[in-house]
C-alpha atoms as a PDB file:
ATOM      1  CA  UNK A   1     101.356  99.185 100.691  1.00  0.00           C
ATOM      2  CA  UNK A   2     100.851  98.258  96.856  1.00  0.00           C
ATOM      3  CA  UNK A   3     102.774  94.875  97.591  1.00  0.00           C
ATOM      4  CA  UNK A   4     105.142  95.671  94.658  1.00  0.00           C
ATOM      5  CA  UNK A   5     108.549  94.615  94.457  1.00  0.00           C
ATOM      6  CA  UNK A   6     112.076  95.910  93.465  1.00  0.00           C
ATOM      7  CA  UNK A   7     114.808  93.891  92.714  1.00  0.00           C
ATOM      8  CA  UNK A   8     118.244  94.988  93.716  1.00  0.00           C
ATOM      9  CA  UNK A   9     121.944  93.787  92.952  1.00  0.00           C
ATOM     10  CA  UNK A  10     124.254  92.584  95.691  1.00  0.00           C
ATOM     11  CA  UNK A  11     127.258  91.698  96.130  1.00  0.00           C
ATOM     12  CA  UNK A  12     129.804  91.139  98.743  1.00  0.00           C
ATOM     13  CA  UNK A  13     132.616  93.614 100.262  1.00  0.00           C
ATOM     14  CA  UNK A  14     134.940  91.064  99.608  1.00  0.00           C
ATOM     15  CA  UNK A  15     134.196  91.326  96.137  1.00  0.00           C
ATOM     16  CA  UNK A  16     134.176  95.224  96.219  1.00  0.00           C
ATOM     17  CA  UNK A  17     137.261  95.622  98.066  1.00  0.00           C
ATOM     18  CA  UNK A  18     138.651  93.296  95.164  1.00  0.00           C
ATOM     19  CA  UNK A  19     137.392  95.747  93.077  1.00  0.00           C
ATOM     20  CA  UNK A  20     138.646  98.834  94.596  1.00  0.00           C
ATOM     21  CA  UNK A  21     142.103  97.717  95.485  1.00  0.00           C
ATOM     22  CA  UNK A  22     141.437  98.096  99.273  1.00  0.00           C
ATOM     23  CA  UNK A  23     143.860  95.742 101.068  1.00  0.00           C
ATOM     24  CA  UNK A  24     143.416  96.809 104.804  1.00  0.00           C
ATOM     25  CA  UNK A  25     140.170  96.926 106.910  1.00  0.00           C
ATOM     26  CA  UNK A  26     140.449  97.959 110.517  1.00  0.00           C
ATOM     27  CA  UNK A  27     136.611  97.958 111.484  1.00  0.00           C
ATOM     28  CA  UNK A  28     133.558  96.476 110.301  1.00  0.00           C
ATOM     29  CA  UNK A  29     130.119  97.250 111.969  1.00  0.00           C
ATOM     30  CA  UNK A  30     127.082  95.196 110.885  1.00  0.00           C
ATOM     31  CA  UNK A  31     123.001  95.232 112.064  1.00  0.00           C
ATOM     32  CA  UNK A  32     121.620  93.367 109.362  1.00  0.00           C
ATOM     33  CA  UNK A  33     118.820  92.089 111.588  1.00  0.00           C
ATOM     34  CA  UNK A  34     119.626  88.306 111.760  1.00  0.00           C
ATOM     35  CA  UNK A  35     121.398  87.904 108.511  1.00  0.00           C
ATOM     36  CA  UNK A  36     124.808  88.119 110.495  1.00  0.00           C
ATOM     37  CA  UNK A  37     126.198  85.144 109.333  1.00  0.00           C
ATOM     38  CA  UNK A  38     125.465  85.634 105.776  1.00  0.00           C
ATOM     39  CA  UNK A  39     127.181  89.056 105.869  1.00  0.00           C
ATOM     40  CA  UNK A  40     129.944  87.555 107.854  1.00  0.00           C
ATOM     41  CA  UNK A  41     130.205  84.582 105.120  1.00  0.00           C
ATOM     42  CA  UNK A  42     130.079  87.715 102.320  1.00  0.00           C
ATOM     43  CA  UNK A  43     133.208  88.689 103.977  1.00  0.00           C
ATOM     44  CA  UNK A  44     135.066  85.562 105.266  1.00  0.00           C
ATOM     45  CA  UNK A  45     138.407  86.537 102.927  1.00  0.00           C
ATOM     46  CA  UNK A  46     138.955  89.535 104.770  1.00  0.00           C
ATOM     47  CA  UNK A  47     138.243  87.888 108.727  1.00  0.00           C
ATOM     48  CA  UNK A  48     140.564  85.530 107.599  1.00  0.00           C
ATOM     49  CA  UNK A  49     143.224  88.127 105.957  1.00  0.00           C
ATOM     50  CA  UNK A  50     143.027  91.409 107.575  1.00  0.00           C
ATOM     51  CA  UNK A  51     141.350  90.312 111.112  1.00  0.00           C
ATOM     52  CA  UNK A  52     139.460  92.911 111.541  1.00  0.00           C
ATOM     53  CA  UNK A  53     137.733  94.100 114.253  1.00  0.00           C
ATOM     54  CA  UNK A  54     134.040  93.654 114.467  1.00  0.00           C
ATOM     55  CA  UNK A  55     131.224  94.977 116.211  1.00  0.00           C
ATOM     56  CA  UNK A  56     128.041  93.070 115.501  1.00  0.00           C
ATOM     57  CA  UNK A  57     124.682  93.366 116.302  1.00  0.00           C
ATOM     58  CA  UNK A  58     123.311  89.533 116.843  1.00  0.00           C
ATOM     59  CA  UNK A  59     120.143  89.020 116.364  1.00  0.00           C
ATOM     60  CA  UNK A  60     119.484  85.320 116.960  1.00  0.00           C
ATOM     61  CA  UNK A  61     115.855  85.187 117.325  1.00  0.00           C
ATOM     62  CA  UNK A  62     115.526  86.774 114.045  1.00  0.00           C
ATOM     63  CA  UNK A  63     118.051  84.691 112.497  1.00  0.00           C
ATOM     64  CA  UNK A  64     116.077  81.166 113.227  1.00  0.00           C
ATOM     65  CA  UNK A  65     112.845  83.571 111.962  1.00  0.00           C
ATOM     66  CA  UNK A  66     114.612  83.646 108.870  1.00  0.00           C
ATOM     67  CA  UNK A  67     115.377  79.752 108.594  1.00  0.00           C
ATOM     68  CA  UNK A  68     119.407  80.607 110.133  1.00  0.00           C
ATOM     69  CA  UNK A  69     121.266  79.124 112.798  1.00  0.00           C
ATOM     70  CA  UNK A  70     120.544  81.190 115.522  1.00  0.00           C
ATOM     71  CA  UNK A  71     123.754  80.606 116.175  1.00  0.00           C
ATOM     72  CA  UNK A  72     125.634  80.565 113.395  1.00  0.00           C
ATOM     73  CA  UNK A  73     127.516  84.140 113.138  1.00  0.00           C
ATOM     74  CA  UNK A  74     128.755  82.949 116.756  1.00  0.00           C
ATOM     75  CA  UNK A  75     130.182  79.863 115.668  1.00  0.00           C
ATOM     76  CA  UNK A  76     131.784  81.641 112.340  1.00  0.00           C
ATOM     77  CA  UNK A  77     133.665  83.915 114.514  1.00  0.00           C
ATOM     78  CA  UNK A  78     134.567  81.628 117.054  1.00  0.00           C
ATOM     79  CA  UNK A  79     135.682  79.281 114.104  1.00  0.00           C
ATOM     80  CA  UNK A  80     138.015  81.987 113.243  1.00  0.00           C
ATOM     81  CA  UNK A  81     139.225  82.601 116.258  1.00  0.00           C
ATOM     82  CA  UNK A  82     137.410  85.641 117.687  1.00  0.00           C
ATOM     83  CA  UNK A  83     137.204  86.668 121.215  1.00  0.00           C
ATOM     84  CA  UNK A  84     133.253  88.126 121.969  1.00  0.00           C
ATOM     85  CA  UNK A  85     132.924  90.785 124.626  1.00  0.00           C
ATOM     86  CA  UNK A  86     130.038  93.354 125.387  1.00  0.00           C
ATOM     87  CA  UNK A  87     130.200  96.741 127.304  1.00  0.00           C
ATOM     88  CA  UNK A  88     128.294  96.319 130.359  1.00  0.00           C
ATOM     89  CA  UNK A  89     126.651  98.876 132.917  1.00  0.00           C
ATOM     90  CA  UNK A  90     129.889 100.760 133.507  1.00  0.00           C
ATOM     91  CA  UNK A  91     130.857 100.990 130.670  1.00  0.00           C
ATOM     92  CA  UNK A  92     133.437  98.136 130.329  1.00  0.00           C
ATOM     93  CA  UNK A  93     134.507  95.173 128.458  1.00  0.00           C
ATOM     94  CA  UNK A  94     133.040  91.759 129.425  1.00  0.00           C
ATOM     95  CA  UNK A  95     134.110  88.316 127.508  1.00  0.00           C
ATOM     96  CA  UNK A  96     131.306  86.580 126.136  1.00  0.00           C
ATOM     97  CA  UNK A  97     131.975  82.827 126.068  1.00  0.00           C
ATOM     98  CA  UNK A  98     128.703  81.591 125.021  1.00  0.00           C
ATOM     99  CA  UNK A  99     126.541  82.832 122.282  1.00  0.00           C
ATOM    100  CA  UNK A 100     123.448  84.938 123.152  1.00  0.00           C
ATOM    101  CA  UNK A 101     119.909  84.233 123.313  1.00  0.00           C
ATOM    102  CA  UNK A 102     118.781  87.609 123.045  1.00  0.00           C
ATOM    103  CA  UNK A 103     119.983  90.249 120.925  1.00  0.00           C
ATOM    104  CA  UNK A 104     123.187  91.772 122.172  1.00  0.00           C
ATOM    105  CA  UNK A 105     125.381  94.259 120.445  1.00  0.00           C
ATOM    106  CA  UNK A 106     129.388  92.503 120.220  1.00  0.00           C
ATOM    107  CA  UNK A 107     132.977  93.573 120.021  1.00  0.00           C
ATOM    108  CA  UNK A 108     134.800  90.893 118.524  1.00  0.00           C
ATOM    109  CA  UNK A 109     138.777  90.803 118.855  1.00  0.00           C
ATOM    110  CA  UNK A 110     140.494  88.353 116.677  1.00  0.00           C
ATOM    111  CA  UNK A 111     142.856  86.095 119.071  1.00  0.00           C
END
């Protein structure tokens, strides 16, 4: 590794869904490896318009690595009114009603 750097533009899919004239959004899947609730605060106008559903990968030990809540996507999407559930061993749905201490992969229902 050289240690150099590369700087990148972002942006938010709010702002490219804006831009592309997309008005519905069924689905959204993020991993972002502890940034959860910055991705989920890059999207906010669309939880709170189209109510998607989610499936998340929570990472909250590497979100208090990274100076985060380790909480915080949790308490966004319970703020919004999200139901949390996680396929068990058999393959079915169990509700979630307290945020994870470990990671945990998430389907979240809006209410």
């Amino acid at each position: 590794m050289t240690g150099a750097r590369e700087s990148i533009q972002m942006t938010t899919l709010s702002d490219i869904l804006d831009k592309t004239g997309v008005e519905k959004i069924d689905l959204i899947k993020i991993d972002v490896e502890g940034a959860e609730k910055m991705t989920l605060k890059g999207c906010a106008r669309i939880l709170e318009k189209a109510r998607p559903r989610i499936i998340i990968e929570l990472n909250p030990t590497l979100a208090a690595a990274s100076g985060l809540r380790a909480d915080g996507a949790w308490r966004m999407l319970v703020s919004l009114g999200y139901k949390m559930y996680e396929i068990d061993d058999v393959a079915s749905l169990c509700r979630i009603d307290r945020c994870p201490h470990q990671l945990i992969n998430v389907l979240a229902f809006p209410g």
